[in-house]
C-alpha atoms as a PDB file:
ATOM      1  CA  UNK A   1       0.000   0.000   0.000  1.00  0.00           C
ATOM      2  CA  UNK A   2       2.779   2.323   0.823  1.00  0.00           C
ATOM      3  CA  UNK A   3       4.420   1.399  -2.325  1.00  0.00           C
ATOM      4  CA  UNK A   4       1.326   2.239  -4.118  1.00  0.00           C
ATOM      5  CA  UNK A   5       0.793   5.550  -2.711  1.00  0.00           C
ATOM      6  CA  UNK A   6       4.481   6.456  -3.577  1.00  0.00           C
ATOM      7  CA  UNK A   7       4.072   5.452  -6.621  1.00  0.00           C
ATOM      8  CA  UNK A   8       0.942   7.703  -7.261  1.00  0.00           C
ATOM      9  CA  UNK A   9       2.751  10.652  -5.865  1.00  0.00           C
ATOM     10  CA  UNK A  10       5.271  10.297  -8.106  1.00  0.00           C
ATOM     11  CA  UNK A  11       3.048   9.870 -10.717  1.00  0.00           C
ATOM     12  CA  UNK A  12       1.241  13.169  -9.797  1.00  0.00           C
ATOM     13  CA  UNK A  13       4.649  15.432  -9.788  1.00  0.00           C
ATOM     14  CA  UNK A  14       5.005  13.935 -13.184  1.00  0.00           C
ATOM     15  CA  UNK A  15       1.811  15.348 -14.647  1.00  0.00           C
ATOM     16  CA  UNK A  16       2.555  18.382 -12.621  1.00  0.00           C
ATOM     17  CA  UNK A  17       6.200  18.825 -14.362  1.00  0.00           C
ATOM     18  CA  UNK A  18       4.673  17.999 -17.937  1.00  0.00           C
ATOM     19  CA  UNK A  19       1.703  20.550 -17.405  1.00  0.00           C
ATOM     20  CA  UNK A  20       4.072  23.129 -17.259  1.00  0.00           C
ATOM     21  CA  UNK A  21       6.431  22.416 -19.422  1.00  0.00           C
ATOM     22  CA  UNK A  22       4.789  20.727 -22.080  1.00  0.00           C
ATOM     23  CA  UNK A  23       3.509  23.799 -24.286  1.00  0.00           C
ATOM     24  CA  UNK A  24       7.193  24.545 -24.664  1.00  0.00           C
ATOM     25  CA  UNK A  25       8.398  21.524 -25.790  1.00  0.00           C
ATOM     26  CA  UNK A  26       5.338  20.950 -28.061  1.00  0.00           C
ATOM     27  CA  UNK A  27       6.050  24.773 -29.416  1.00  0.00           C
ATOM     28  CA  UNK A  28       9.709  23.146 -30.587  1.00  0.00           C
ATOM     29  CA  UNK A  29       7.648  20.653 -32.808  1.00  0.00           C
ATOM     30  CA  UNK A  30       7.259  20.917 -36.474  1.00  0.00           C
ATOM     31  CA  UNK A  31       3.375  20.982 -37.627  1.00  0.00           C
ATOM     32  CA  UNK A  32       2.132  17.411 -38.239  1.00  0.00           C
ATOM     33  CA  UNK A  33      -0.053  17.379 -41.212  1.00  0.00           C
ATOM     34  CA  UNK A  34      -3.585  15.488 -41.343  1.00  0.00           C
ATOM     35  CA  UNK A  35      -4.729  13.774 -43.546  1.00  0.00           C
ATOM     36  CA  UNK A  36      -7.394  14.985 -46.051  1.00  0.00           C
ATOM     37  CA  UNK A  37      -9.651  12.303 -45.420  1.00  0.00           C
ATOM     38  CA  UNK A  38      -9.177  11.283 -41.641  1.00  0.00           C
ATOM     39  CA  UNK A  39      -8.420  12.610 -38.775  1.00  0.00           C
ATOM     40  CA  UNK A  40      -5.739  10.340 -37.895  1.00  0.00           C
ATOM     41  CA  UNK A  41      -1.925  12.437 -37.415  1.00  0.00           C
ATOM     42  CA  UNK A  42       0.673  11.134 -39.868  1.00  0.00           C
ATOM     43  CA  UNK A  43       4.069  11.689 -37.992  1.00  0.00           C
ATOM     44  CA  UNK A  44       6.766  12.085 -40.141  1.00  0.00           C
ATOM     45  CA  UNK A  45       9.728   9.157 -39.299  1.00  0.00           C
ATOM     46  CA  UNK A  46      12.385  11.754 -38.536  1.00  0.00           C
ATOM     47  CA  UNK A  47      12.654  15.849 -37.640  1.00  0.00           C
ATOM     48  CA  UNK A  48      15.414  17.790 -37.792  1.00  0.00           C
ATOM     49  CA  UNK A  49      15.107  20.720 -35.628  1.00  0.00           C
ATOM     50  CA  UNK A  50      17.207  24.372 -36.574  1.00  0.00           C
ATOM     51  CA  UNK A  51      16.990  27.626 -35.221  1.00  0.00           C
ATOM     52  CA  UNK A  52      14.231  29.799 -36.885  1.00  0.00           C
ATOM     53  CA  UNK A  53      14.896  31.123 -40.986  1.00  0.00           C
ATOM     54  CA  UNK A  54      15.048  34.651 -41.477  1.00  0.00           C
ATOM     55  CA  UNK A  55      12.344  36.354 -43.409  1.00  0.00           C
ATOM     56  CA  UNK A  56      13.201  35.820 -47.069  1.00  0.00           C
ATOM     57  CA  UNK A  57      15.068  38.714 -49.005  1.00  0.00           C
ATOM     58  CA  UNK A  58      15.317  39.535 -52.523  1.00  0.00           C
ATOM     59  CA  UNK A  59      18.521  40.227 -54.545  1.00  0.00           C
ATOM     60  CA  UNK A  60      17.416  43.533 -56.314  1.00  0.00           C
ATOM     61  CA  UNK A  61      19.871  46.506 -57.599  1.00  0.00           C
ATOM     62  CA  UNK A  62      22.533  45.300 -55.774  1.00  0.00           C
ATOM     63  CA  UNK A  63      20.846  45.442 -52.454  1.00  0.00           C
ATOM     64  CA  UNK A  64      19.246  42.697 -50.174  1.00  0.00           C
ATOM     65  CA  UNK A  65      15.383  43.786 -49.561  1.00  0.00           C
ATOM     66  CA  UNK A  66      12.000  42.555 -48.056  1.00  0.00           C
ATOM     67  CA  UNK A  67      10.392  40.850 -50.926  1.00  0.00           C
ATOM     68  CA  UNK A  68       7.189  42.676 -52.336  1.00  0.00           C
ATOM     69  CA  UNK A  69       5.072  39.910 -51.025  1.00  0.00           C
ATOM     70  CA  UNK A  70       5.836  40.991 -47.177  1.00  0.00           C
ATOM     71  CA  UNK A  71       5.537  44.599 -47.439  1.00  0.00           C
ATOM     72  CA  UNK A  72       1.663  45.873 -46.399  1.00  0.00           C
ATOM     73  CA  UNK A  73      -0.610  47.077 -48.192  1.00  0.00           C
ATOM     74  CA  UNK A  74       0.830  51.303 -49.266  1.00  0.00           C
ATOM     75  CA  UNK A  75      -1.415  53.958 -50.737  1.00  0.00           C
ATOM     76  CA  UNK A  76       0.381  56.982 -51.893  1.00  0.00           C
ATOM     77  CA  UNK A  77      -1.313  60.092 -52.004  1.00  0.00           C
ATOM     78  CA  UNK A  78       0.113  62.904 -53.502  1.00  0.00           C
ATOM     79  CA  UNK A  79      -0.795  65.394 -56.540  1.00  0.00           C
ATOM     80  CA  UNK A  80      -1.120  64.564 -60.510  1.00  0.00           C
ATOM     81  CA  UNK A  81       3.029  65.823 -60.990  1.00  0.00           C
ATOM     82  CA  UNK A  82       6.357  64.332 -60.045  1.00  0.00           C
ATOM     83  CA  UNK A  83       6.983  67.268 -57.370  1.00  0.00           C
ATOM     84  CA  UNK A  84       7.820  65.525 -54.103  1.00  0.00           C
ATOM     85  CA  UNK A  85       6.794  62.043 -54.494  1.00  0.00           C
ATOM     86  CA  UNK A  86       8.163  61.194 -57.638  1.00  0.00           C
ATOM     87  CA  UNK A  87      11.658  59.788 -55.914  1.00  0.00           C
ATOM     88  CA  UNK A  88       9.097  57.443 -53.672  1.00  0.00           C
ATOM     89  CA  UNK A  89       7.623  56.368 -56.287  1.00  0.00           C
ATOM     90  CA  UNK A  90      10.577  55.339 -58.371  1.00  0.00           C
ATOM     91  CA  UNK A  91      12.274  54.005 -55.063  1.00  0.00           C
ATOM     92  CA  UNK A  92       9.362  51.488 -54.594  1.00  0.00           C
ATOM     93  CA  UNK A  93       8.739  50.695 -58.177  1.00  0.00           C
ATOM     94  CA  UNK A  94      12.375  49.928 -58.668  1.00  0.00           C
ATOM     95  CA  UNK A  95      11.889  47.827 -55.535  1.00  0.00           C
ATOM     96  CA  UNK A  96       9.548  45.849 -57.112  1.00  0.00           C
ATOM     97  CA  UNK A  97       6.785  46.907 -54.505  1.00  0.00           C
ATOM     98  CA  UNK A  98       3.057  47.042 -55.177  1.00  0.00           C
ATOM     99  CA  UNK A  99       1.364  50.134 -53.950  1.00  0.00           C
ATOM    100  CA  UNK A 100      -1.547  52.445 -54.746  1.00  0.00           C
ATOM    101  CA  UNK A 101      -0.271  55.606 -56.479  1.00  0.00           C
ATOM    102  CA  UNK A 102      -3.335  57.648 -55.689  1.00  0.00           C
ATOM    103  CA  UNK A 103      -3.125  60.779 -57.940  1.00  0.00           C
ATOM    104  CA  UNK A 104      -5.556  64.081 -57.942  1.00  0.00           C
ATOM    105  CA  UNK A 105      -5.303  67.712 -58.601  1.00  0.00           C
ATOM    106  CA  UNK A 106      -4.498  71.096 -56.808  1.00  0.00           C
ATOM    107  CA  UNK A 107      -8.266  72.318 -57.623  1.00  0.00           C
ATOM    108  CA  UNK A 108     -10.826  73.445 -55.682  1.00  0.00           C
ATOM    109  CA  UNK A 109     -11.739  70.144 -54.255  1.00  0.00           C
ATOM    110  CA  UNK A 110      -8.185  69.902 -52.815  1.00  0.00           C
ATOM    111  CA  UNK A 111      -8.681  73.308 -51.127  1.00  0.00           C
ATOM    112  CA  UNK A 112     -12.147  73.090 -49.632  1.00  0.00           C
ATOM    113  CA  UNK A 113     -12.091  68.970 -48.938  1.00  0.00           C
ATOM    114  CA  UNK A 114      -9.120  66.738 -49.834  1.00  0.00           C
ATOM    115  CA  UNK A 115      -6.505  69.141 -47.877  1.00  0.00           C
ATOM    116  CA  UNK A 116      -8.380  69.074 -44.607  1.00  0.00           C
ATOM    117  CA  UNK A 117      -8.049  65.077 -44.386  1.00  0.00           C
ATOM    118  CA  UNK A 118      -4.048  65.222 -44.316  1.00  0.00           C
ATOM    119  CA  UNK A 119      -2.079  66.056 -41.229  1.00  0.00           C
ATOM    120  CA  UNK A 120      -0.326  69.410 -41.432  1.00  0.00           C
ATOM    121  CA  UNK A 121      -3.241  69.602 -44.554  1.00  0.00           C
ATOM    122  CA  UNK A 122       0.029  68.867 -46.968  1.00  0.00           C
ATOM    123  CA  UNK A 123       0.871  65.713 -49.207  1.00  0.00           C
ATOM    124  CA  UNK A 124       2.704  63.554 -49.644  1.00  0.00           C
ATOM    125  CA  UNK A 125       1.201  61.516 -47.850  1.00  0.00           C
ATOM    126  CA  UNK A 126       1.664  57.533 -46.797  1.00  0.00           C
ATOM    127  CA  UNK A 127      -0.840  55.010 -45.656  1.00  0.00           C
ATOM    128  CA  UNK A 128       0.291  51.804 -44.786  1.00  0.00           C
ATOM    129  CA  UNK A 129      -2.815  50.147 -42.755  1.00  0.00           C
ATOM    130  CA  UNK A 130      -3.744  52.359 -39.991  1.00  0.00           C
ATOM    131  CA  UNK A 131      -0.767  54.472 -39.899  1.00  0.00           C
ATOM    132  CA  UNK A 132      -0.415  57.906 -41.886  1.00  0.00           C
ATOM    133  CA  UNK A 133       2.530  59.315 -42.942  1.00  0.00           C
ATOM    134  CA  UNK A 134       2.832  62.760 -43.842  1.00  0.00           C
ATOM    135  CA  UNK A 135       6.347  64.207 -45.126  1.00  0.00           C
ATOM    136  CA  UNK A 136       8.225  63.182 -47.855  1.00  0.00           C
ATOM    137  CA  UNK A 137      11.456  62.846 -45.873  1.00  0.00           C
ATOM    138  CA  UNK A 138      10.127  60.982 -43.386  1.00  0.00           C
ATOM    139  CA  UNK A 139       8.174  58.643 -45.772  1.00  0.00           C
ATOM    140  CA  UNK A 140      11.207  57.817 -47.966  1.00  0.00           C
ATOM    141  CA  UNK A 141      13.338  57.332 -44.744  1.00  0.00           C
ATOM    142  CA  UNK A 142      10.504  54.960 -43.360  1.00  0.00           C
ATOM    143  CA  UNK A 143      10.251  53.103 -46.425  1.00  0.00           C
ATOM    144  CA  UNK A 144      14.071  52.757 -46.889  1.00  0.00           C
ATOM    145  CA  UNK A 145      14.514  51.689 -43.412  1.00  0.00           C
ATOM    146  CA  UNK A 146      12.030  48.610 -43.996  1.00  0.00           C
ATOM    147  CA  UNK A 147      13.988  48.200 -47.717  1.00  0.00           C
ATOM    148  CA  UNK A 148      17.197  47.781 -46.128  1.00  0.00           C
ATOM    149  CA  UNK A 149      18.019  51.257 -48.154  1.00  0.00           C
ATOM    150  CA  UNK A 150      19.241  53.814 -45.517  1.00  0.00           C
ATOM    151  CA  UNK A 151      22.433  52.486 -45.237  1.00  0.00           C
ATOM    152  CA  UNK A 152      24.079  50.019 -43.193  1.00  0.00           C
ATOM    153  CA  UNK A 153      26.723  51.191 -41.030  1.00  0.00           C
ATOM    154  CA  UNK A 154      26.087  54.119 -38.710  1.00  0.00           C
ATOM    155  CA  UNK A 155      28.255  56.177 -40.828  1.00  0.00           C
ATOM    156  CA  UNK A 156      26.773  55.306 -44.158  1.00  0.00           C
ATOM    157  CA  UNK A 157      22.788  56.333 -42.640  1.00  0.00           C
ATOM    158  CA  UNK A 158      24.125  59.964 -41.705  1.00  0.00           C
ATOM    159  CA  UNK A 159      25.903  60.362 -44.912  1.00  0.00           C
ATOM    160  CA  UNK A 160      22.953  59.685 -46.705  1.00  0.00           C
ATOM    161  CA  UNK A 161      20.732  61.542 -44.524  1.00  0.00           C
ATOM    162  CA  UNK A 162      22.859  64.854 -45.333  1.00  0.00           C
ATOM    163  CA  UNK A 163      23.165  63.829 -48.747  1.00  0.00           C
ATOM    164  CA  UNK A 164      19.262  64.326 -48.795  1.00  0.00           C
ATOM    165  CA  UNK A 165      19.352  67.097 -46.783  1.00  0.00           C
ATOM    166  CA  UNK A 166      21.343  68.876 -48.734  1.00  0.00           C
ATOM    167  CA  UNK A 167      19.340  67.913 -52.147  1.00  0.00           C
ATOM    168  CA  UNK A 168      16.280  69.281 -50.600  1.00  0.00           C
ATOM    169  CA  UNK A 169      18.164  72.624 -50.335  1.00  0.00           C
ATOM    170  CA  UNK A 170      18.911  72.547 -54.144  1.00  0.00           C
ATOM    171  CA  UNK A 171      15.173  71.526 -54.388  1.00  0.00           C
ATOM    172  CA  UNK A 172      14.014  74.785 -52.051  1.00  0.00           C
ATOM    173  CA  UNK A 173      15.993  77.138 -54.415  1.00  0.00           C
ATOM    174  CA  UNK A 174      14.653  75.457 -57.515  1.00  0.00           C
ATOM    175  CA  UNK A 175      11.234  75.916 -56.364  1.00  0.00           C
ATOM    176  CA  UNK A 176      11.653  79.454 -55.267  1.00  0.00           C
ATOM    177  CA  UNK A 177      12.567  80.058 -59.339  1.00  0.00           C
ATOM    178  CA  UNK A 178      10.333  77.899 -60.769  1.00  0.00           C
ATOM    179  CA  UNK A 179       7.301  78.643 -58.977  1.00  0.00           C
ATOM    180  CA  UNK A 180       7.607  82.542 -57.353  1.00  0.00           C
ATOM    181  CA  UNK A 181      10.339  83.924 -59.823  1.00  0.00           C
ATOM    182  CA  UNK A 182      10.670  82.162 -63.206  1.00  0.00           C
ATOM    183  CA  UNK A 183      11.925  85.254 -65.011  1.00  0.00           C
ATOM    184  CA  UNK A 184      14.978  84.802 -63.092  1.00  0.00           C
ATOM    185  CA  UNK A 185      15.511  81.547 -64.963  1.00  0.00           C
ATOM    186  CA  UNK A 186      18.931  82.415 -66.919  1.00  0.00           C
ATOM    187  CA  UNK A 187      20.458  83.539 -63.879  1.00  0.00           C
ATOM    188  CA  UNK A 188      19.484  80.540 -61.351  1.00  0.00           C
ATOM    189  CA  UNK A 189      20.844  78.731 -64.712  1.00  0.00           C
ATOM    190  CA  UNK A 190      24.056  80.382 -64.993  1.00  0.00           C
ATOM    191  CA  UNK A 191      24.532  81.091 -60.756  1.00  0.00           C
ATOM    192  CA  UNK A 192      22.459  78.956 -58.498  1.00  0.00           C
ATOM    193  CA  UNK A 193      22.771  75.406 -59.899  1.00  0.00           C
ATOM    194  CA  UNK A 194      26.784  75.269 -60.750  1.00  0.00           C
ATOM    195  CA  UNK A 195      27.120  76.413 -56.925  1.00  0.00           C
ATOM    196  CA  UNK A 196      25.327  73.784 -55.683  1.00  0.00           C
ATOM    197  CA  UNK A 197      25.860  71.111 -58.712  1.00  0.00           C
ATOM    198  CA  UNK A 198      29.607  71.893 -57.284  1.00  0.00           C
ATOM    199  CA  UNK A 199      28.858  70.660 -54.418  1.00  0.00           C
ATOM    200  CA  UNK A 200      26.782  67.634 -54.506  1.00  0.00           C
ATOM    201  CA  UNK A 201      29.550  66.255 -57.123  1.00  0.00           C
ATOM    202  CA  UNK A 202      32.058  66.650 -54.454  1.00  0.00           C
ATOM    203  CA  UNK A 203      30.331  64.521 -51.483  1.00  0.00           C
ATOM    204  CA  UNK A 204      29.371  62.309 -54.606  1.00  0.00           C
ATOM    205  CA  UNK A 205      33.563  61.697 -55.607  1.00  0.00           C
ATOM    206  CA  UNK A 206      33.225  60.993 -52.110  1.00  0.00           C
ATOM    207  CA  UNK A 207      32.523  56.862 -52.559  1.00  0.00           C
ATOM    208  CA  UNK A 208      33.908  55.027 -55.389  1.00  0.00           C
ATOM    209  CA  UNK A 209      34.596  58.613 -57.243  1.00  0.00           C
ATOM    210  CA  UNK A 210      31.344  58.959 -57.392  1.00  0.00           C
ATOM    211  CA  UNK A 211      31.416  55.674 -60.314  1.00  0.00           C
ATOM    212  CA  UNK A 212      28.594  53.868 -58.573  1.00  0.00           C
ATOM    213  CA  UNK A 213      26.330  55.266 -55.969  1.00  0.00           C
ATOM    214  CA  UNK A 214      26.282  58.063 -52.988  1.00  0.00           C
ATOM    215  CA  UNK A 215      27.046  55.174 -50.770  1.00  0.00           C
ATOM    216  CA  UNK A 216      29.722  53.468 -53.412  1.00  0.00           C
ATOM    217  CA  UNK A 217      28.788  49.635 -54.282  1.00  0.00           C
ATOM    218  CA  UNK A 218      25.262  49.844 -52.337  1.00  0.00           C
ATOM    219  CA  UNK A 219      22.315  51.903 -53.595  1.00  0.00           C
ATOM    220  CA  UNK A 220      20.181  53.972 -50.931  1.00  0.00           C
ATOM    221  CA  UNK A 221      17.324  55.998 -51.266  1.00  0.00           C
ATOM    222  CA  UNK A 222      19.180  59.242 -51.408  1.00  0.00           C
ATOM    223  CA  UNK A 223      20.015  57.507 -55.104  1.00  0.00           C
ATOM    224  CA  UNK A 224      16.020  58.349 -55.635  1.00  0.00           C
ATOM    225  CA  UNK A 225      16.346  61.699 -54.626  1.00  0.00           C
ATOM    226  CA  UNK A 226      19.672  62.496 -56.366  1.00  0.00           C
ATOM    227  CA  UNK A 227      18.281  61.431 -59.939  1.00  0.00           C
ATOM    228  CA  UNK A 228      15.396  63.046 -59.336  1.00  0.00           C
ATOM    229  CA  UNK A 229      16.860  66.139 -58.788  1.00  0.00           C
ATOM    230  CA  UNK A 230      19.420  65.670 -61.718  1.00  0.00           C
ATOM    231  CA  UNK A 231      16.454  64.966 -64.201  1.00  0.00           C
ATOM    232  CA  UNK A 232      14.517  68.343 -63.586  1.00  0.00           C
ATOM    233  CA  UNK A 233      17.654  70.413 -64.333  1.00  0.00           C
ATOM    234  CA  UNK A 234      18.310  68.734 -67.859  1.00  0.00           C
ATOM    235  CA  UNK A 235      15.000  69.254 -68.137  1.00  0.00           C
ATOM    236  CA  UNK A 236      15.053  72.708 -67.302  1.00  0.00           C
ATOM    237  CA  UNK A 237      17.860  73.024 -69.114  1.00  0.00           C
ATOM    238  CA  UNK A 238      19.895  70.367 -71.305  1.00  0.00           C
ATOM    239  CA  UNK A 239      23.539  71.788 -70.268  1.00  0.00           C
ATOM    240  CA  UNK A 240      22.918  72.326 -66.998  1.00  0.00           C
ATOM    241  CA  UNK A 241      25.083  69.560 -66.120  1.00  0.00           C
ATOM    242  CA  UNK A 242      27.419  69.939 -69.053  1.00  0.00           C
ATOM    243  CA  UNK A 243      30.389  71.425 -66.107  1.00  0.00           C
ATOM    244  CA  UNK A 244      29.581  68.285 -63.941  1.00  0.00           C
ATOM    245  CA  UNK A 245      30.464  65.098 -65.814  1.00  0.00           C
ATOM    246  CA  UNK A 246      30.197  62.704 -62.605  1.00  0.00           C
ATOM    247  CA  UNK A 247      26.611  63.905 -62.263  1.00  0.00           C
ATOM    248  CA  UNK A 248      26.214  63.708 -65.575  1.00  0.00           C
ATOM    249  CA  UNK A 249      27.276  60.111 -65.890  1.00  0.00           C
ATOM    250  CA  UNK A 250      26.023  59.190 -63.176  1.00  0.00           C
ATOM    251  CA  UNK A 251      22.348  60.343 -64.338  1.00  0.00           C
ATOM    252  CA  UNK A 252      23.190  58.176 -67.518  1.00  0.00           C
ATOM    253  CA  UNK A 253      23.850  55.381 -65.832  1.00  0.00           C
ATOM    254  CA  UNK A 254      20.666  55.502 -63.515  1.00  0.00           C
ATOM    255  CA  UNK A 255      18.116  56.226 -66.437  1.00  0.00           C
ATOM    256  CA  UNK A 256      18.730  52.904 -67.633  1.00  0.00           C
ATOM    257  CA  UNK A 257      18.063  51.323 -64.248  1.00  0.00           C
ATOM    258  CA  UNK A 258      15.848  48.141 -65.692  1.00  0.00           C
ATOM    259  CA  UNK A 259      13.154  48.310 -62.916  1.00  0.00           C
ATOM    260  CA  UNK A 260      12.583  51.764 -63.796  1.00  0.00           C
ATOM    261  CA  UNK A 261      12.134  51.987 -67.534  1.00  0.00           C
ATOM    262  CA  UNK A 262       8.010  50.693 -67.616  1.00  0.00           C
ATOM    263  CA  UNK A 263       7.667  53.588 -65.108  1.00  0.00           C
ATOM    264  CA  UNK A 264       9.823  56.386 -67.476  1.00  0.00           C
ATOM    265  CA  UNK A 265       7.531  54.987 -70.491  1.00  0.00           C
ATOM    266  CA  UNK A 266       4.061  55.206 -69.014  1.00  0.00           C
ATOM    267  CA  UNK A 267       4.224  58.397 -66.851  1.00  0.00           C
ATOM    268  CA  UNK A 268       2.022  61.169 -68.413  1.00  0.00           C
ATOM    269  CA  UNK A 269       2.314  63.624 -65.663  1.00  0.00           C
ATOM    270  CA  UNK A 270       4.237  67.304 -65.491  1.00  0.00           C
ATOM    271  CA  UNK A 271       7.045  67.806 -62.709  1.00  0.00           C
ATOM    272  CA  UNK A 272       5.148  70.952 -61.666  1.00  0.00           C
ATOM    273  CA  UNK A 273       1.798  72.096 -60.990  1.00  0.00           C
ATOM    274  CA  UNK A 274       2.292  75.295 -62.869  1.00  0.00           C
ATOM    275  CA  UNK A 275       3.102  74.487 -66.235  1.00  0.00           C
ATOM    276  CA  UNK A 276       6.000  74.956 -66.351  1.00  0.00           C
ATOM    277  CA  UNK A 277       7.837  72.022 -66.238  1.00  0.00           C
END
């Protein structure tokens, strides 16, 4: 009888230890499949059991990033031109990543209805599920980030981020011309953009003499931006570049990115919303 009741107690601290411990054990257990017509469990003779796999990547321009299939569901808002959104766009086209490119115009339904929807009542504007994103910066930075496009190294994320930086400045004074002051056209030709052209094509000799990207071998979002930026001028003006042959080359070489040429053929849209571009 004694025997018996030890035996049941040990039995009992058994259980006990099992209870516990056997969700995490069973957690460590590869899915056994059923079978389509029972409900019998077909064990596999052997597993093998390895740490977690990483979440797949795909080889694209170069650069290691989250295949289209895991990225959520983006809707881009942003006006009928290339303005501010048109290096997003080409950054997540290039990508290879679906997304709505939801396109309207700066008319009166923008300023009595659309504009009071958006924080800071601006586009661009990013919605990935629930969350909004307002500001191109931060949307191309967000979206880079998740791309594995913002650089790697600590070093190589604040050179890029001041490579942007500093193209938005080039951006500000274009806009100031081309929007407030277009009669002063020849001059911002002839003054403003070799001044700053100067010295973009210096921090871009910086890596790989500027024969590859602004971060050398690896291609980062302030790539977008750059191109973008290069592509108005020639538009504004076909020699613009003609004193700045790495940004000139360089522009060559990125107009024939592969991922990008369905998106140079199709768009139908100005740069500007005044016409003039």
């Amino acid at each position: 009888t004694l025997l018996n009741l030890s035996d049941a107690f040990n039995a009992a601290i058994l259980i006990a230890i099992l209870s516990l411990f056997a969700p995490s054990i069973l957690s460590l257990l590869p899915p056994f499949p059923l079978s389509a017509t029972t409900s019998s469990l077909h064990v596999p003779s052997s597993h093998s059991f390895s740490p977690p796999l990483e979440m797949p990547t795909t080889l694209i321009g170069g650069h290691r990033v989250l295949p289209p299939s895991k990225m959520p569901a983006l809707q881009l808002h942003y006006f009928k031109i290339r303005g501010l959104a048109e290096p997003i766009r080409m950054m997540l086209i290039d990508n290879g990543v679906e997304f709505e490119n939801v396109m309207f115009l700066k008319d009166e339904k923008w300023f009595n209805e659309t504009k009071k929807t958006f924080a800071f009542g601006q586009v661009p504007c990013l919605k990935e599920g629930s969350m909004e994103i307002p500001q191109s910066g931060a949307i191309i930075r967000h979206l880079a980030r998740k791309l594995n496009l913002a650089g790697e190294t600590e070093e190589e994320k604040v050179f890029a981020d001041f490579f942007a930086e500093g193209l938005r400045d080039v951006h500000d004074k274009y806009c100031d011309m081309i929007y407030r002051d277009y009669g002063s056209k020849d001059t911002f030709l002839a003054t403003t953009y070799p001044a700053e052209w100067a010295k973009v094509e210096a921090l871009l000799k910086k890596h790989a003499n500027g024969e590859k990207f602004v971060l050398g071998d690896k291609i980062s979002y302030a790539d977008y931006l750059l191109f973008e930026e290069l592509d108005i001028a020639l538009i504004l003006s076909p020699s613009s570049l003609d004193a700045f042959p790495v940004l000139k080359a360089y522009h060559a070489r990125f107009a024939k990115r592969e991922g990008l040429q369905a998106h140079f053929a199709s768009r139908n849209y100005p740069v500007n919303n005044n016409g003039k571009q």
